[in-house]
Structure formats: C-alpha cells, structure tokens
N, C-alpha and C. Protein backbone atom coordinates (compact mmCIF):
# COMPACT_ATOMS: atom_id res chain seq x y z
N UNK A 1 33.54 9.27 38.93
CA UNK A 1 34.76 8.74 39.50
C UNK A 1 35.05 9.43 40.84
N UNK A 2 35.60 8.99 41.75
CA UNK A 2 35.84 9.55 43.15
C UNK A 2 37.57 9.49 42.70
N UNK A 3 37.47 10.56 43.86
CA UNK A 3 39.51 10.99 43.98
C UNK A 3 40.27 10.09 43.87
N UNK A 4 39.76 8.82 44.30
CA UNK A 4 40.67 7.45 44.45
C UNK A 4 41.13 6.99 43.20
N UNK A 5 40.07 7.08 42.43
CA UNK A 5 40.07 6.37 40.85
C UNK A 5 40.57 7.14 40.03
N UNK A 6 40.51 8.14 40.38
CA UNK A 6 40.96 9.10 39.22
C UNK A 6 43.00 9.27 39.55
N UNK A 7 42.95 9.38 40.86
CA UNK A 7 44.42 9.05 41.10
C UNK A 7 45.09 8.32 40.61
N UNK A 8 44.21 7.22 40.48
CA UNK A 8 44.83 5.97 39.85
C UNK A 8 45.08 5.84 38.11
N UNK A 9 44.33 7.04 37.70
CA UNK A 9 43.92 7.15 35.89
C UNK A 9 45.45 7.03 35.42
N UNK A 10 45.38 6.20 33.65
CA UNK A 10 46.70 6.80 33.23
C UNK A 10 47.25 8.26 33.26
N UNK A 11 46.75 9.39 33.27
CA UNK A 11 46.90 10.47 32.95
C UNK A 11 47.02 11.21 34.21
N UNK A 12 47.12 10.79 35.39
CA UNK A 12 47.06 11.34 37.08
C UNK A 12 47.78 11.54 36.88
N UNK A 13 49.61 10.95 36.98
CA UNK A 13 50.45 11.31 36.85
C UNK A 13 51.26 12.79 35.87
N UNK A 14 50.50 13.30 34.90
CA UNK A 14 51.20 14.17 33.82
C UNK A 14 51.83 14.09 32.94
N UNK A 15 52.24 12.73 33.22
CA UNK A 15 52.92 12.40 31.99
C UNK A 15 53.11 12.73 30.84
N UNK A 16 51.04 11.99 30.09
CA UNK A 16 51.11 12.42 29.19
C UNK A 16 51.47 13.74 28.19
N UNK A 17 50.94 14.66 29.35
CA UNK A 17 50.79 16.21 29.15
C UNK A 17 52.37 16.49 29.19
N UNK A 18 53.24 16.34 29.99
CA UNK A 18 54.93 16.61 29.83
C UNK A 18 55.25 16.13 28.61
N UNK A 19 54.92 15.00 28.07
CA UNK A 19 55.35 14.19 26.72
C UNK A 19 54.94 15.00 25.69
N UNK A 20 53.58 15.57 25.60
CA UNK A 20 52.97 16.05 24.14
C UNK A 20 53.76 17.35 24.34
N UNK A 21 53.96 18.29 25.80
CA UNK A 21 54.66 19.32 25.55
C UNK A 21 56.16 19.43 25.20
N UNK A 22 56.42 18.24 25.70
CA UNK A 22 58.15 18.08 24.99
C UNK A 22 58.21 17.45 23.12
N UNK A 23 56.83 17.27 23.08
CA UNK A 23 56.80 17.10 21.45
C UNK A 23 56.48 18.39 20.78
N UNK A 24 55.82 19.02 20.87
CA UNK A 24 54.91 20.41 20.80
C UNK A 24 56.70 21.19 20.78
N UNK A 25 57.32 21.35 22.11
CA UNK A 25 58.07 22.28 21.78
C UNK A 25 59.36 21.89 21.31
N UNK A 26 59.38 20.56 20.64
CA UNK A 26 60.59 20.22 19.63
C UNK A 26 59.84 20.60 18.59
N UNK A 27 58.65 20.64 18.16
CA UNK A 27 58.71 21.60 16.48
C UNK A 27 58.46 22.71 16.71
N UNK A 28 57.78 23.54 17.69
CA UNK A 28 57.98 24.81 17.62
C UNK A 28 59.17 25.51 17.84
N UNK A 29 60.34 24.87 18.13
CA UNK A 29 61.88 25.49 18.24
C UNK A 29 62.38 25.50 17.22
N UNK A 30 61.84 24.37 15.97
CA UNK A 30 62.55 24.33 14.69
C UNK A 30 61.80 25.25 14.05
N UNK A 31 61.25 25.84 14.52
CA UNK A 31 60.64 27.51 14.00
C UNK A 31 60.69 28.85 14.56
N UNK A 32 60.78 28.80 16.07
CA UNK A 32 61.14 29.91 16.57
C UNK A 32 62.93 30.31 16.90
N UNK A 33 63.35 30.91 16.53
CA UNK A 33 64.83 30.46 16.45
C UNK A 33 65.06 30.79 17.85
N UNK A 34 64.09 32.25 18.69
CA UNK A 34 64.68 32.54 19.80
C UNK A 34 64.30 31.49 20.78
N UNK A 35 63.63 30.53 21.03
CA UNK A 35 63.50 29.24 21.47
C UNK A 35 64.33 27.66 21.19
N UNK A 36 65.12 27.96 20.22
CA UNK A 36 66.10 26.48 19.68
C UNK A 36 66.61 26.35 21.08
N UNK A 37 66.67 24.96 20.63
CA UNK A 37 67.91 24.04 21.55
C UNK A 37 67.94 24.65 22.98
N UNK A 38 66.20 24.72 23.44
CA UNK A 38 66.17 24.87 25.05
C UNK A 38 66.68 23.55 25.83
N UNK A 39 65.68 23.10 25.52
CA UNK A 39 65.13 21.16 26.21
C UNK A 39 66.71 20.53 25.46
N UNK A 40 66.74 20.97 24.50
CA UNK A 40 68.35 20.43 23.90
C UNK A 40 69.44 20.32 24.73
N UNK A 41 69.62 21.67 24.76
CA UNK A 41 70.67 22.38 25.13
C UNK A 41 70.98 21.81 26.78
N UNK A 42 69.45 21.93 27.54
CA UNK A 42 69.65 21.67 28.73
C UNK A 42 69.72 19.74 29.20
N UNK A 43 69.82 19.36 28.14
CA UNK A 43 70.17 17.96 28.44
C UNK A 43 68.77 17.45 28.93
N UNK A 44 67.55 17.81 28.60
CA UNK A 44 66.31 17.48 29.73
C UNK A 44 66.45 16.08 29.30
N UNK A 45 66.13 15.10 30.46
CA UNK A 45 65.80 13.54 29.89
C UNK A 45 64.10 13.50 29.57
N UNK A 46 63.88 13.25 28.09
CA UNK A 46 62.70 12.85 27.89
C UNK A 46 62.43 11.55 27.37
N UNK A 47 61.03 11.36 27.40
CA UNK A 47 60.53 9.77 27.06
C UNK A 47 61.18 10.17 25.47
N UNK A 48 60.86 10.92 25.35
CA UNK A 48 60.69 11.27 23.35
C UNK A 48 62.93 10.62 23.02
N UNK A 49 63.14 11.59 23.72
CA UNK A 49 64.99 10.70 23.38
C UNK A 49 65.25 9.61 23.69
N UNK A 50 64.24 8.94 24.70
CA UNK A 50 64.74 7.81 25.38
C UNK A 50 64.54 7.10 24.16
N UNK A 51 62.99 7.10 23.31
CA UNK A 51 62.79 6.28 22.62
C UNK A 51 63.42 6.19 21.05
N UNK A 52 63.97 7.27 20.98
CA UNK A 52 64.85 7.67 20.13
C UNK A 52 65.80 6.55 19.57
N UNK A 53 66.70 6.81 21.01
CA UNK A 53 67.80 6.03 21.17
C UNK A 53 67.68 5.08 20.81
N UNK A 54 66.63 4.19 21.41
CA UNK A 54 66.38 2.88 21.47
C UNK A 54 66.20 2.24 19.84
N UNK A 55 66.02 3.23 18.66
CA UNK A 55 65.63 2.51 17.76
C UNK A 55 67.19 3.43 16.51
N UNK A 56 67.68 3.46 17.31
CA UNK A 56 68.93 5.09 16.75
C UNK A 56 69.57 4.18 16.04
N UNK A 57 70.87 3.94 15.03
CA UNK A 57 71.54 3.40 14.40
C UNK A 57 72.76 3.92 15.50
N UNK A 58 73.73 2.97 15.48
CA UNK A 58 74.97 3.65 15.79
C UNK A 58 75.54 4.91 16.00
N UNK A 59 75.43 5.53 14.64
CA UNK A 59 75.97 6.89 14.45
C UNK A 59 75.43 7.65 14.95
N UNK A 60 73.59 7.33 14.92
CA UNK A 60 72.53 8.29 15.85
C UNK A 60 72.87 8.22 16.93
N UNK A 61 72.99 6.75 17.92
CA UNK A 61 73.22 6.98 19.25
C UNK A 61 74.37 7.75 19.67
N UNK A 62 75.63 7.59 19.19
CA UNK A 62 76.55 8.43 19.17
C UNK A 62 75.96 10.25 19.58
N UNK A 63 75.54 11.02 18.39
CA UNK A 63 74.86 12.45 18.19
C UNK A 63 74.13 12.30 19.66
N UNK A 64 72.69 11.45 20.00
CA UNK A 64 72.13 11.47 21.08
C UNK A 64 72.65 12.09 22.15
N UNK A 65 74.11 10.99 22.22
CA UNK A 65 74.94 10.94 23.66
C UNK A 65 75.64 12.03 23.62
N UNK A 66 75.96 13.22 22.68
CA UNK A 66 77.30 13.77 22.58
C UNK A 66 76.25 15.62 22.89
N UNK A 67 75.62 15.40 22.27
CA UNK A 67 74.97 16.66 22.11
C UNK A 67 74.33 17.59 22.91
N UNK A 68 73.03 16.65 23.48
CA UNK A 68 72.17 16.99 24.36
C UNK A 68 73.11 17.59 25.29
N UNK A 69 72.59 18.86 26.37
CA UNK A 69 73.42 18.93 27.63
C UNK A 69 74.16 19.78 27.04
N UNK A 70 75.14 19.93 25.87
CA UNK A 70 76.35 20.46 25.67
C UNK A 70 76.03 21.99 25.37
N UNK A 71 76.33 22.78 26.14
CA UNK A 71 76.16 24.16 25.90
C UNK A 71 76.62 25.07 24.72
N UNK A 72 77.50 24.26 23.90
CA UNK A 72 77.80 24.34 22.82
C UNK A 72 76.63 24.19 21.80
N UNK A 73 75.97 23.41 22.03
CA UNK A 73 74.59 22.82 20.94
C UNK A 73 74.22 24.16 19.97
N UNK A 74 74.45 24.12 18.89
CA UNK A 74 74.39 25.35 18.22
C UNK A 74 73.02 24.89 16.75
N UNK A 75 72.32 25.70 16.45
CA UNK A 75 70.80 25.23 15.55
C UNK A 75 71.20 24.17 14.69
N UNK A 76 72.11 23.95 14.36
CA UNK A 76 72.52 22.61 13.27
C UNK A 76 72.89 21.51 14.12
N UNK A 77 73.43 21.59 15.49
CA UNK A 77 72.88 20.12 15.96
C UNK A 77 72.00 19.85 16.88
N UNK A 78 71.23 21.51 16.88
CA UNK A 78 69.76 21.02 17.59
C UNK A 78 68.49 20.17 16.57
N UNK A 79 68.80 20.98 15.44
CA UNK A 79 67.97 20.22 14.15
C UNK A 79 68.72 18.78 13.55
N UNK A 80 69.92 18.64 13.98
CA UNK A 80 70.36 17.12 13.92
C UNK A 80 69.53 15.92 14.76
N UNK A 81 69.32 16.53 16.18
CA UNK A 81 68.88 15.77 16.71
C UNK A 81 67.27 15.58 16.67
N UNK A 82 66.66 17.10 16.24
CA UNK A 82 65.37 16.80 16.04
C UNK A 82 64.83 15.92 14.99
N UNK A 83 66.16 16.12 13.85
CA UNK A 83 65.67 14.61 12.60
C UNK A 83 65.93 13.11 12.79
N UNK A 84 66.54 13.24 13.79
CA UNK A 84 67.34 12.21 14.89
C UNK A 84 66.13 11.62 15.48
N UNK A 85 65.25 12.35 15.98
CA UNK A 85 63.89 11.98 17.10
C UNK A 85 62.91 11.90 15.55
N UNK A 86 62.70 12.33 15.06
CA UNK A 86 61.91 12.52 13.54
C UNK A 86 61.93 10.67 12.81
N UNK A 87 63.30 11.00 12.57
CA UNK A 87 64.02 9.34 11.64
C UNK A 87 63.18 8.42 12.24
N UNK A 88 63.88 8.43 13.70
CA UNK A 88 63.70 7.08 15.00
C UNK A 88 62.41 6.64 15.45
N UNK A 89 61.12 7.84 14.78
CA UNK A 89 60.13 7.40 15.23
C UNK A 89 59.93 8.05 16.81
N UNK A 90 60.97 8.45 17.17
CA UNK A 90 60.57 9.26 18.98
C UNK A 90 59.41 9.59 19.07
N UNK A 91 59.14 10.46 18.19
CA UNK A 91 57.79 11.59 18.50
C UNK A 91 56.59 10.69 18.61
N UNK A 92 56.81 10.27 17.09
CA UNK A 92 55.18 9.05 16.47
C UNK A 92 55.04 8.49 18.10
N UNK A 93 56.10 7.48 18.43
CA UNK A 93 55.99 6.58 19.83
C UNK A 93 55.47 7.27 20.93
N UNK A 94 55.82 8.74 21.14
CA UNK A 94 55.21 9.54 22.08
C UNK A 94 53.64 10.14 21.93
N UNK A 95 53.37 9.99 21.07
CA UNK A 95 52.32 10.07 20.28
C UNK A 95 51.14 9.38 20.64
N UNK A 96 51.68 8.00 20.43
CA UNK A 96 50.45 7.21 20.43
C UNK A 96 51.02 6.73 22.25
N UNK A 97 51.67 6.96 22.96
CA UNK A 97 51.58 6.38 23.89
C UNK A 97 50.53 7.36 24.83
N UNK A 98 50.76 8.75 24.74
CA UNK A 98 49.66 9.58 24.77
C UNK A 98 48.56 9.21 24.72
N UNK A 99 48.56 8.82 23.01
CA UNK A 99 46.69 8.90 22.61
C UNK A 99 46.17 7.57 23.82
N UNK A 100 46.90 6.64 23.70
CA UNK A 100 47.18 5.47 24.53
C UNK A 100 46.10 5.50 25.88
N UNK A 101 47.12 6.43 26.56
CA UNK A 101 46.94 6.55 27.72
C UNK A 101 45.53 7.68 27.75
N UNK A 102 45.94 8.10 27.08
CA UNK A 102 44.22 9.50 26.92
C UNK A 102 42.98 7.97 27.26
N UNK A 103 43.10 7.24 26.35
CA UNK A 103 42.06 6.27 26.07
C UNK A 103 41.43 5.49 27.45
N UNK A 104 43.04 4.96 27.75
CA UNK A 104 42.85 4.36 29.37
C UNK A 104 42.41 5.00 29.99
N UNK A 105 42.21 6.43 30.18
CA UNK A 105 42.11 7.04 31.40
C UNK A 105 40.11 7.48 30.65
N UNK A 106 40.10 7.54 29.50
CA UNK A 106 38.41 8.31 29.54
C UNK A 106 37.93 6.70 29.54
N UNK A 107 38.49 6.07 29.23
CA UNK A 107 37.66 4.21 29.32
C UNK A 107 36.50 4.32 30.96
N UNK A 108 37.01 4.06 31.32
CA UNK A 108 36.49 3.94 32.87
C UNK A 108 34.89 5.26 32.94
N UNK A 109 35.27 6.37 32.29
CA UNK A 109 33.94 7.52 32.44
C UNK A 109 32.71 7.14 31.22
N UNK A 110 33.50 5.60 30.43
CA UNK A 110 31.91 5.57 29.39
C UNK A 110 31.84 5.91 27.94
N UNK A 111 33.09 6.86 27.53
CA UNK A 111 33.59 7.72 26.51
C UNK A 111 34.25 7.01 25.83
C-alpha cells in the first residue's frame, strides 16, 4: 500500500483504537477504584454513549444526560452508567464496529 491508500484505510483515522480504549477503560475503572468515573466524570463524548443513548429506555436516557460531566459522579453512578452502556448494547456496538473496520482496513493487504 502507498501513503495514499493507507490514509484512506478505515483505521487512518484512530478511531477505532480511541473506541476499544474508551471500552477497555470503562471495565478497567469498574475495577480500579483509583481510576472510576474518569471519562465519566469528565463528560468525554464517546461513540460507546452515543450508542448507548440511542437504544436507552427513557429512564436510561434521562441517567445518560444528567450524570456524565457532573463532578459530583460518585462510583454508584459511575457503575449506573456503565450497566447503562452494558444493558444498551454500547460496548457490543463498539465492538464490532471496530472488528468492522479492523476488517476494512486489512481487506485491501490480502489478509
């Protein structure tokens, strides 16, 4: 592949790699306590909440909107929202949009 093509790969961008690490460190926070409710806490917008939302019940979208960001966010509604992303399918969806894109991008080298 030359620089051109590869620029162009699903995976040029980082995406993927930002996504699996914002999955990666929503379960390693529900284990390291001195790490909870970083990405929480700081309101980060990720694909993983976006997709959350999108499949959230009412009451979930509600928690979504109220929580994230709030410097208040204390381990019981950082683990609210991680069963929140868990329930909704977030992660799984981030998951395979990953494996997804992994695929698109080694397609083209033969693999």
């Amino acid at each position: 592949m030359v620089p051109e093509q590869v620029a162009q790969t699903p995976l040029a961008d980082g995406g993927p790699v930002t996504q699996h690490d914002d999955g990666v460190r929503l379960q390693v926070e529900a284990q390291e306590p001195a790490k909870r409710c970083r990405d929480l806490r700081d309101g980060k917008a990720t694909v993983m909440m976006t997709l959350a939302r999108q499949s959230a019940s009412a009451s979930q979208t509600r928690i979504t909107e109220q929580l994230p960001g709030s410097p208040d966010l204390d381990d019981a509604g950082a683990e609210r929202l991680r069963e929140i992303i868990m329930d909704t399918g977030g992660l799984l969806r981030v998951e395979e949009m990953i494996d997804r894109r992994t695929e698109q991008a080694v397609a083209p080298c033969g693999k």
